[in-house]
N, C-alpha and C. Protein backbone atom coordinates (compact mmCIF):
# COMPACT_ATOMS: atom_id res chain seq x y z
N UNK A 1 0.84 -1.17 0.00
CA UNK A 1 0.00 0.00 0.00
C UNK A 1 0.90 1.25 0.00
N UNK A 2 0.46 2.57 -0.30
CA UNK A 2 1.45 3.43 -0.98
C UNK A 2 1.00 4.44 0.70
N UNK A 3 1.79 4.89 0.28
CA UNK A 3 2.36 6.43 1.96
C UNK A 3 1.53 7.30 1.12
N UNK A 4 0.42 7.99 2.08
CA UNK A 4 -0.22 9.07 1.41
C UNK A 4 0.38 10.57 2.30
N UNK A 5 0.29 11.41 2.42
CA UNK A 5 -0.18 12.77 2.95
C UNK A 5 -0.37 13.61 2.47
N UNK A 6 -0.65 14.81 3.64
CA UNK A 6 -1.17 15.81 2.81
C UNK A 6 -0.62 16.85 2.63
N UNK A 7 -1.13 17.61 1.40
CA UNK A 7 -0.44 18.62 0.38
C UNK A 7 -0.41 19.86 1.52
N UNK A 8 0.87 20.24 1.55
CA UNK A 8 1.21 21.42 2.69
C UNK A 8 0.72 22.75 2.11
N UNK A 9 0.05 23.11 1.39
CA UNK A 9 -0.30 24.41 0.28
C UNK A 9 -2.18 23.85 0.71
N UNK A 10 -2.28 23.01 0.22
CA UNK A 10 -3.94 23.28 -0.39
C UNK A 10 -4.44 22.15 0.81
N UNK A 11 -3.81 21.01 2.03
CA UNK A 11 -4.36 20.13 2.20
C UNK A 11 -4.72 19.12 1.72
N UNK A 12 -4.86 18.99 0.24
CA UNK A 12 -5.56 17.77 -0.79
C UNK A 12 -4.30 16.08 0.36
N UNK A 13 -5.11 15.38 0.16
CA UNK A 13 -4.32 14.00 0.41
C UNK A 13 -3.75 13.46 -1.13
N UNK A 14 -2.93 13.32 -0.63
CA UNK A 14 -1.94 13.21 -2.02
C UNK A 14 -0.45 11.88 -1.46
N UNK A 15 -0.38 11.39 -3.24
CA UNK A 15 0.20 10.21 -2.57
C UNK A 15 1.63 10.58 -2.63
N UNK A 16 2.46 10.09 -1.85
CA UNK A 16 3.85 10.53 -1.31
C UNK A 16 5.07 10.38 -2.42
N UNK A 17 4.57 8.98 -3.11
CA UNK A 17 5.37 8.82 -4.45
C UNK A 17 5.37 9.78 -5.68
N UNK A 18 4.19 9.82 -5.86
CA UNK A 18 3.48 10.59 -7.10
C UNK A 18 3.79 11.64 -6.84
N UNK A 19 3.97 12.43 -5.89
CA UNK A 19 3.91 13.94 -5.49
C UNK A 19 5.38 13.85 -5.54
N UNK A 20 6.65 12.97 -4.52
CA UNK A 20 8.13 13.11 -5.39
C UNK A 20 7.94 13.36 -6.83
N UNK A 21 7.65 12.43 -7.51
CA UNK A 21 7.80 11.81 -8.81
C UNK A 21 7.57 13.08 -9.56
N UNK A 22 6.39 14.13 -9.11
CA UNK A 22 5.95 14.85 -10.18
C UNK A 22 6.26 16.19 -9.78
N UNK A 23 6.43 16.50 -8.46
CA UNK A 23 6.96 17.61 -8.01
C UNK A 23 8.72 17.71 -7.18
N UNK A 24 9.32 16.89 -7.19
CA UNK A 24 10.43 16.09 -6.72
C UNK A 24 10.06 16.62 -4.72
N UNK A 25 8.96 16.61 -4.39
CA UNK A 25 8.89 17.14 -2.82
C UNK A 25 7.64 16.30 -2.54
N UNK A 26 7.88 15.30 -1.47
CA UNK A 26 6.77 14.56 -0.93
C UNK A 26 5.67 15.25 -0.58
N UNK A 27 5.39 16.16 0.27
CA UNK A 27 4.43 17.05 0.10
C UNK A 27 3.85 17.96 -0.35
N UNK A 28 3.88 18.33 -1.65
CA UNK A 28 3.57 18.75 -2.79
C UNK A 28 2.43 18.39 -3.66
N UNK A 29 1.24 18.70 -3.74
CA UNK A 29 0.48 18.29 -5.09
C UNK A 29 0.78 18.81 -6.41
N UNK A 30 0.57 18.65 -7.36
CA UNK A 30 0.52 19.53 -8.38
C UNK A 30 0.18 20.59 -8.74
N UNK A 31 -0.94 20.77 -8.42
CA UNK A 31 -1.83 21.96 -8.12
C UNK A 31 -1.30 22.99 -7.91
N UNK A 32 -1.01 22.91 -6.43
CA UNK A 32 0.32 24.14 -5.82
C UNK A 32 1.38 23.98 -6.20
N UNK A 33 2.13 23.02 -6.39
CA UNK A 33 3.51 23.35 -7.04
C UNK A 33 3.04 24.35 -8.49
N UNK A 34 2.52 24.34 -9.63
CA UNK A 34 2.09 25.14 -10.30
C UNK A 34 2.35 26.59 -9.92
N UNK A 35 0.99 26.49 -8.54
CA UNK A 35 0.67 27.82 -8.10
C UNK A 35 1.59 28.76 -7.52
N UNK A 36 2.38 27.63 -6.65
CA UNK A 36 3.79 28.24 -6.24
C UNK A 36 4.77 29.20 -7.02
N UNK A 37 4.65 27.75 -8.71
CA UNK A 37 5.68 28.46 -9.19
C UNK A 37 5.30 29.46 -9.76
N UNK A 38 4.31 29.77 -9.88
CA UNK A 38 3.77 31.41 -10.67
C UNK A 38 4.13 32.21 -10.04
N UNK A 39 3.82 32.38 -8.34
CA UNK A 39 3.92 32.99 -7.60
C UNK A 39 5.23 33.49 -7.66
N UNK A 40 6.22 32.71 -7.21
CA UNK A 40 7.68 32.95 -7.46
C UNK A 40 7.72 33.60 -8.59
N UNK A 41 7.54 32.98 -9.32
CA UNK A 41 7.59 34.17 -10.68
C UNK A 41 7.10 35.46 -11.12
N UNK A 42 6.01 35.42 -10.15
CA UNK A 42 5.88 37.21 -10.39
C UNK A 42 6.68 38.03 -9.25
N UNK A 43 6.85 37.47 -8.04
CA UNK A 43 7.73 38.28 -7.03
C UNK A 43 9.19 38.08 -7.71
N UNK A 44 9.58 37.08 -8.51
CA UNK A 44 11.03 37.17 -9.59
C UNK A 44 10.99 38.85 -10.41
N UNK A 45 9.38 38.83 -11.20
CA UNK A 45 9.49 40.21 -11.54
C UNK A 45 8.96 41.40 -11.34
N UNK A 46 8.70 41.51 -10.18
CA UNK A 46 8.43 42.24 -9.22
C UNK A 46 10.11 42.59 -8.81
N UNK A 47 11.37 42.18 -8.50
CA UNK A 47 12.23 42.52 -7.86
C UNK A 47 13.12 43.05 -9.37
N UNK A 48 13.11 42.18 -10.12
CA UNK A 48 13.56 42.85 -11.41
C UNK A 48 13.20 43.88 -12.03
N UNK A 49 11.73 44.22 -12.12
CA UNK A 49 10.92 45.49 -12.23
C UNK A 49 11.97 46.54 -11.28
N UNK A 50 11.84 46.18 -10.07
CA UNK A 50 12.15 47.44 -8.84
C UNK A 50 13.61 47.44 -9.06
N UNK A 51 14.39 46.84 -9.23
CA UNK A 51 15.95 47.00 -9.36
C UNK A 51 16.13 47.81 -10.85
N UNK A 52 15.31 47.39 -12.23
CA UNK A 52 15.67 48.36 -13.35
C UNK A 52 14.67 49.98 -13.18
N UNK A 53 13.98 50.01 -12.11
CA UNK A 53 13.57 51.14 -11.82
C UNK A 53 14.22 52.07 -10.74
N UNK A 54 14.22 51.22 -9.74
CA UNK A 54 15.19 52.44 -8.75
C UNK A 54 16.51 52.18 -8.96
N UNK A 55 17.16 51.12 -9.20
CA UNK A 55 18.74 51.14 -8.99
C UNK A 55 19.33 51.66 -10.60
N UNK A 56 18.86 51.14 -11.85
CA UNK A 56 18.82 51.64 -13.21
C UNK A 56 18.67 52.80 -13.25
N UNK A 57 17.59 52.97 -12.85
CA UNK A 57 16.92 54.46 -13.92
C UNK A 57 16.19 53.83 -14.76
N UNK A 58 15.84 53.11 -15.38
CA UNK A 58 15.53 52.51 -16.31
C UNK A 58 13.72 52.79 -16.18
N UNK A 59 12.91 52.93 -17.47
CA UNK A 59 11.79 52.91 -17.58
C UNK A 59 10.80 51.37 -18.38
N UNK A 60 10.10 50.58 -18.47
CA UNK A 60 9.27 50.15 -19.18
C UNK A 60 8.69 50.69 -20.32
N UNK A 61 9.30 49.81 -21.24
CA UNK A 61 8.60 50.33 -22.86
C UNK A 61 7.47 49.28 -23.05
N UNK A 62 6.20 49.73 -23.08
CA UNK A 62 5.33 48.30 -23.85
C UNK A 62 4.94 48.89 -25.07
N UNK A 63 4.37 48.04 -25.75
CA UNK A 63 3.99 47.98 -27.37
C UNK A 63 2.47 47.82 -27.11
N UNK A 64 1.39 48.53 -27.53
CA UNK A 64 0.21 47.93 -27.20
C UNK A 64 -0.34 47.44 -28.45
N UNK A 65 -0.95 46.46 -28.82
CA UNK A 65 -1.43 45.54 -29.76
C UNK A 65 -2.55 45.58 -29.93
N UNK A 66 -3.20 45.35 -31.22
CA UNK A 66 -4.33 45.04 -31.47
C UNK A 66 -4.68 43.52 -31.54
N UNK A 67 -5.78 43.11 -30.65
CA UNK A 67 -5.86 41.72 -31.20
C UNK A 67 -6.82 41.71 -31.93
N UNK A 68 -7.50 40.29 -32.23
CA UNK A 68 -7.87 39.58 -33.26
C UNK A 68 -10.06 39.95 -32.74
N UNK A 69 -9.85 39.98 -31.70
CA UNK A 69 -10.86 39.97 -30.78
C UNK A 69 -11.68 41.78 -30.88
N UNK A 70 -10.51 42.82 -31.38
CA UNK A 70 -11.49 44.09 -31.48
C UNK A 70 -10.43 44.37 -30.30
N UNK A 71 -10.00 43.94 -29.31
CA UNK A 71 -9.67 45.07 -28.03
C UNK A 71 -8.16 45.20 -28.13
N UNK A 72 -7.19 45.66 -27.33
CA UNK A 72 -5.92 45.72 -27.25
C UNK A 72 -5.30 45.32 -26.10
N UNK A 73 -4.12 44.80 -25.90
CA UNK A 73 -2.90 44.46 -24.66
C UNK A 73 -1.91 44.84 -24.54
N UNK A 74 -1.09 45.25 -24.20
CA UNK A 74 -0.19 45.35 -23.82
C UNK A 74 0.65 44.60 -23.71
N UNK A 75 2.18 44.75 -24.68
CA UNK A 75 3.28 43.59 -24.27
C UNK A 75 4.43 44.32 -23.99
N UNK A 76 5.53 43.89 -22.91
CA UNK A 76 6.78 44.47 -22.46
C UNK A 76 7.55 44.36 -23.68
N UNK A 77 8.32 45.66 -23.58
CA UNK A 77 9.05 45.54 -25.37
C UNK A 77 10.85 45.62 -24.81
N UNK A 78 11.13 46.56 -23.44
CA UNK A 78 12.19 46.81 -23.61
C UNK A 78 12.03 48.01 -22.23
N UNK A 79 13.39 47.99 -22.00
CA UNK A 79 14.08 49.14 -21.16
C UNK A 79 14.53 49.89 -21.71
N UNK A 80 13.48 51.80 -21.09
CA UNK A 80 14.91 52.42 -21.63
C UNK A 80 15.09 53.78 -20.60
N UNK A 81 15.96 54.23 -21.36
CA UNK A 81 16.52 55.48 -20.23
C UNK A 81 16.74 56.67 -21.35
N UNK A 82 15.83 57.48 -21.15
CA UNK A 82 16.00 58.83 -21.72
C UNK A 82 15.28 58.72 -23.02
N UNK A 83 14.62 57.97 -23.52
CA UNK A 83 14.15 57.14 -24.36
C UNK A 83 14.66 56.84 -25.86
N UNK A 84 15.49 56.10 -24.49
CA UNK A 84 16.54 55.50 -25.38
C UNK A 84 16.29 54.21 -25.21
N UNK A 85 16.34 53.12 -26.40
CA UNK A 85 16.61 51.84 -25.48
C UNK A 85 17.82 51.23 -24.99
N UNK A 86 17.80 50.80 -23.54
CA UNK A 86 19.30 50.13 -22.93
C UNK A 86 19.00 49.02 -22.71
N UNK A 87 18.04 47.90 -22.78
CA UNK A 87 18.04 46.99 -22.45
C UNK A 87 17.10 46.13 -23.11
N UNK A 88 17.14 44.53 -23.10
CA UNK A 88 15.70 43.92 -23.58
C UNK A 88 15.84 42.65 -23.08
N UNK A 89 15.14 41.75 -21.89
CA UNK A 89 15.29 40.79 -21.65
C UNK A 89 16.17 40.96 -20.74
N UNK A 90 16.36 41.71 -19.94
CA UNK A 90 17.34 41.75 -18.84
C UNK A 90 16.74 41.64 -17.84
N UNK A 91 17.44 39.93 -17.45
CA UNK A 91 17.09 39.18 -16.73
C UNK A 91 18.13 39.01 -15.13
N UNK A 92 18.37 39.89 -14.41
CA UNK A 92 19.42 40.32 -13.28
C UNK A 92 19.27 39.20 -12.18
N UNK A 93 18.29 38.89 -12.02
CA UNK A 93 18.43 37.44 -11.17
C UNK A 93 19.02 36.25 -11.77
N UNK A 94 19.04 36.15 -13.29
CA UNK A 94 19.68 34.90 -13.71
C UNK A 94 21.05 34.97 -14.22
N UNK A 95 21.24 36.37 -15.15
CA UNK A 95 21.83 36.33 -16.03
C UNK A 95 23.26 37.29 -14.91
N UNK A 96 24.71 36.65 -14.85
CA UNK A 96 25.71 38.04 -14.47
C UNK A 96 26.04 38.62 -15.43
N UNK A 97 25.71 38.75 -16.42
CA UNK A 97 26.15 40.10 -17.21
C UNK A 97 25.24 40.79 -16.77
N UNK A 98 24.28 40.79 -17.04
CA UNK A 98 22.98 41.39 -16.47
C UNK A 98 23.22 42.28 -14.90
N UNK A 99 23.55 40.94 -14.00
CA UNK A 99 23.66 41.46 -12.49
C UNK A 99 25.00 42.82 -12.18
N UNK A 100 25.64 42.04 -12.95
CA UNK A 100 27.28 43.18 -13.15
C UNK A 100 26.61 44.29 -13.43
N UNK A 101 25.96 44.93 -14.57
CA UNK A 101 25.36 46.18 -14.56
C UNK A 101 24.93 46.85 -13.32
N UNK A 102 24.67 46.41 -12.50
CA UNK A 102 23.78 46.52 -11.07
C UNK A 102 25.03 47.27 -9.98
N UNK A 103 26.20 46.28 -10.16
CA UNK A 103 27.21 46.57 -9.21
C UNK A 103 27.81 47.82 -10.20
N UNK A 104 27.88 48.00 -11.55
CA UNK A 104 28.39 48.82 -12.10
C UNK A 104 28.07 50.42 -12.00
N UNK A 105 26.91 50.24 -11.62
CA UNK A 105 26.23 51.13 -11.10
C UNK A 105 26.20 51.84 -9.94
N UNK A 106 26.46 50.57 -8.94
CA UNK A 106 27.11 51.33 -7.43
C UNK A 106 28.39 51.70 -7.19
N UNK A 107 29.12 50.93 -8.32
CA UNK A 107 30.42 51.45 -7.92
C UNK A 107 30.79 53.21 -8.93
N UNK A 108 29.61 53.46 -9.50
CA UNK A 108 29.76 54.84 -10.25
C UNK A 108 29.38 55.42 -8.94
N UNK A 109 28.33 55.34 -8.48
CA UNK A 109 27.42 56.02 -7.39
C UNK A 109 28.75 57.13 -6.88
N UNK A 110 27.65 57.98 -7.06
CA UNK A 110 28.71 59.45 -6.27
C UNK A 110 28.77 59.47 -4.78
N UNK A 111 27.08 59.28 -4.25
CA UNK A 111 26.69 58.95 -2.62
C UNK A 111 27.66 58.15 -1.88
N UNK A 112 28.73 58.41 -1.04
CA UNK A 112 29.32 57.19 -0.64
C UNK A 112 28.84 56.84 0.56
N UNK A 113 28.01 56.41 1.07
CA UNK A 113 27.35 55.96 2.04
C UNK A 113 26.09 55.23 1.48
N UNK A 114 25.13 55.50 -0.31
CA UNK A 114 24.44 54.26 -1.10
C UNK A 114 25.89 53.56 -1.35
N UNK A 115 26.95 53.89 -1.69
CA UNK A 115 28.09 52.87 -2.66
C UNK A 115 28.61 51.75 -1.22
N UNK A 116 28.82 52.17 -0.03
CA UNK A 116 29.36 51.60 0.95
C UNK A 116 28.27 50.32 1.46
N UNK A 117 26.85 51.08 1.49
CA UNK A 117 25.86 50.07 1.95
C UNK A 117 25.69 48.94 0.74
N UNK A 118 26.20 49.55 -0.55
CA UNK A 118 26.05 47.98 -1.35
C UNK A 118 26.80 47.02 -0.95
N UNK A 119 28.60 47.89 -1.14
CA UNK A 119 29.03 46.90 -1.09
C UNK A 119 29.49 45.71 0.20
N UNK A 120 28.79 46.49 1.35
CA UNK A 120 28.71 45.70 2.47
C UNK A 120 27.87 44.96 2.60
N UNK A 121 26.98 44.59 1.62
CA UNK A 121 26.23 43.73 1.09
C UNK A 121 26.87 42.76 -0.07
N UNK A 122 27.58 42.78 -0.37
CA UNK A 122 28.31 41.86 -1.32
C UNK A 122 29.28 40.91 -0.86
N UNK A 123 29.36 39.87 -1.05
CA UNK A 123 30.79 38.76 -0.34
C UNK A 123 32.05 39.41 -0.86
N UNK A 124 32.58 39.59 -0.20
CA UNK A 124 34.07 39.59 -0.03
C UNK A 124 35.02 38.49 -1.54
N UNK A 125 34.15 37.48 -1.47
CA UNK A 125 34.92 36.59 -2.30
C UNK A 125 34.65 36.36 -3.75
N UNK A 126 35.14 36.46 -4.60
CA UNK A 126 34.14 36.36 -5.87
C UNK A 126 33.49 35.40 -6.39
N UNK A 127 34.23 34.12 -5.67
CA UNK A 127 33.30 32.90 -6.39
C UNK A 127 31.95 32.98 -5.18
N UNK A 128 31.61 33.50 -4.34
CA UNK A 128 30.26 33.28 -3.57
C UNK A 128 29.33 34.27 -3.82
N UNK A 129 29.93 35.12 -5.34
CA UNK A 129 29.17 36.22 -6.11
C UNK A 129 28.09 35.62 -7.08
N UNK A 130 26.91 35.94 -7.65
CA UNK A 130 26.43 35.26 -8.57
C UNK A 130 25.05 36.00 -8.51
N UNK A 131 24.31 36.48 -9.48
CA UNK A 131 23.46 37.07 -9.97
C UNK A 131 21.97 37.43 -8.97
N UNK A 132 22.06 36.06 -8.16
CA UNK A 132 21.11 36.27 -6.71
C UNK A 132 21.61 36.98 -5.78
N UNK A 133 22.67 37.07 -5.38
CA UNK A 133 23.09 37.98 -4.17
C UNK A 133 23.48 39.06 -4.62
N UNK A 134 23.83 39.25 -5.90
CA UNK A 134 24.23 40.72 -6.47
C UNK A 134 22.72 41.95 -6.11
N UNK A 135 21.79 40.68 -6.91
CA UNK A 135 19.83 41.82 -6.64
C UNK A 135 19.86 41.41 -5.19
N UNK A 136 20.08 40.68 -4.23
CA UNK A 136 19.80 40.70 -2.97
C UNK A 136 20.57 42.33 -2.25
N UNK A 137 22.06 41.99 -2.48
CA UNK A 137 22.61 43.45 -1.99
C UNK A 137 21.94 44.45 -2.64
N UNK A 138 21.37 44.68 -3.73
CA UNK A 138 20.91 46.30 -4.37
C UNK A 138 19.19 46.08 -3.48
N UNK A 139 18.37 45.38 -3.34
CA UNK A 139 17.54 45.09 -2.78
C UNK A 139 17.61 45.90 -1.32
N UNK A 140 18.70 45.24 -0.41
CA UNK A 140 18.85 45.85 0.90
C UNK A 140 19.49 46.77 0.92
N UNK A 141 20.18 47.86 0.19
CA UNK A 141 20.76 48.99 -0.71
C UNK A 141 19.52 49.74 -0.61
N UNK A 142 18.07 49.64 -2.02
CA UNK A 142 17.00 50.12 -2.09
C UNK A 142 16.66 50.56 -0.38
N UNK A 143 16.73 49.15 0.13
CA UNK A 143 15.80 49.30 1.72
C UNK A 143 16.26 50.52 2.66
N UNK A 144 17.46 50.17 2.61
CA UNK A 144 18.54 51.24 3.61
C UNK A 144 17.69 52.96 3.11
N UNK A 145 18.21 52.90 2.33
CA UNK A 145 17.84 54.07 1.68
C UNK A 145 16.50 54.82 2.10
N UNK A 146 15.87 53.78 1.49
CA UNK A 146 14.61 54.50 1.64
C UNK A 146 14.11 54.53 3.04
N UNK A 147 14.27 53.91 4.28
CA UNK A 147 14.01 54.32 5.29
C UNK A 147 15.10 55.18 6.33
N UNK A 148 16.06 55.29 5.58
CA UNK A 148 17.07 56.72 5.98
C UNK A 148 16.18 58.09 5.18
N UNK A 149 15.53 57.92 4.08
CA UNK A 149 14.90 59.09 3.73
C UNK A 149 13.45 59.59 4.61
């Protein structure tokens, strides 16, 4: 007979294998793992949004479209600054070229007390550097800041 429990998100009873197998986490349904991962994914761009806005400068370009239907949407086209475009697909949580822009930025910074709070947010070492802790330090950078203002 198979190990059941239950799904830590929604409750559903769910079987212990199937839920490894399909979510690699015993307590997991499908359902929520899904839901989860959306979730994560919009607070992914939610922090990418806020880092090419306050730490960039950077603005949102969308393209608005006509569809097929009579109405229109909106699609993200690009970053730019001065309207100019500087960016497209810049992805700072995944990508370090991407994240390097970020530090490139603090280390221009004229403020030396924003440039100091980054980089006392950054490891010391370079291999424990990598595109998550780069937006984590500009993140707690943003924070400092804004509740010193």
């Amino acid at each position: 007979m198979s190990r059941t429990t239950n799904c830590r998100y929604c409750g559903h009873n769910i079987d212990v294998a199937i839920a490894l197998h399909n979510t690699c986490t015993p307590d997991v349904c499908d359902n929520s793992a899904i839901e989860q991962m959306a979730k994560r994914r919009k607070e992914q761009e939610h922090v990418i949004n806020m880092l090419a806005t306050k730490v960039m400068g950077w603005e949102k370009h969308e393209v608005e479209l006509d569809l097929t239907d009579g109405g229109t949407k909106k699609f993200f086209d690009s970053w730019r600054k001065n309207g100019k475009e500087v960016a497209t697909h810049w992805q700072s949580l995944y990508n370090i070229a991407d994240a390097w822009m970020i530090v490139d930025r603090f280390k221009n910074e004229s403020d030396a007390y924003i440039r100091f709070t980054f980089e006392s947010h950054v490891p010391p070492l370079i291999f424990a550097i990598d595109p998550a802790v780069i937006c984590e330090a500009a993140k707690r950078t943003i924070e400092a800041i804004e509740t010193r203002a």
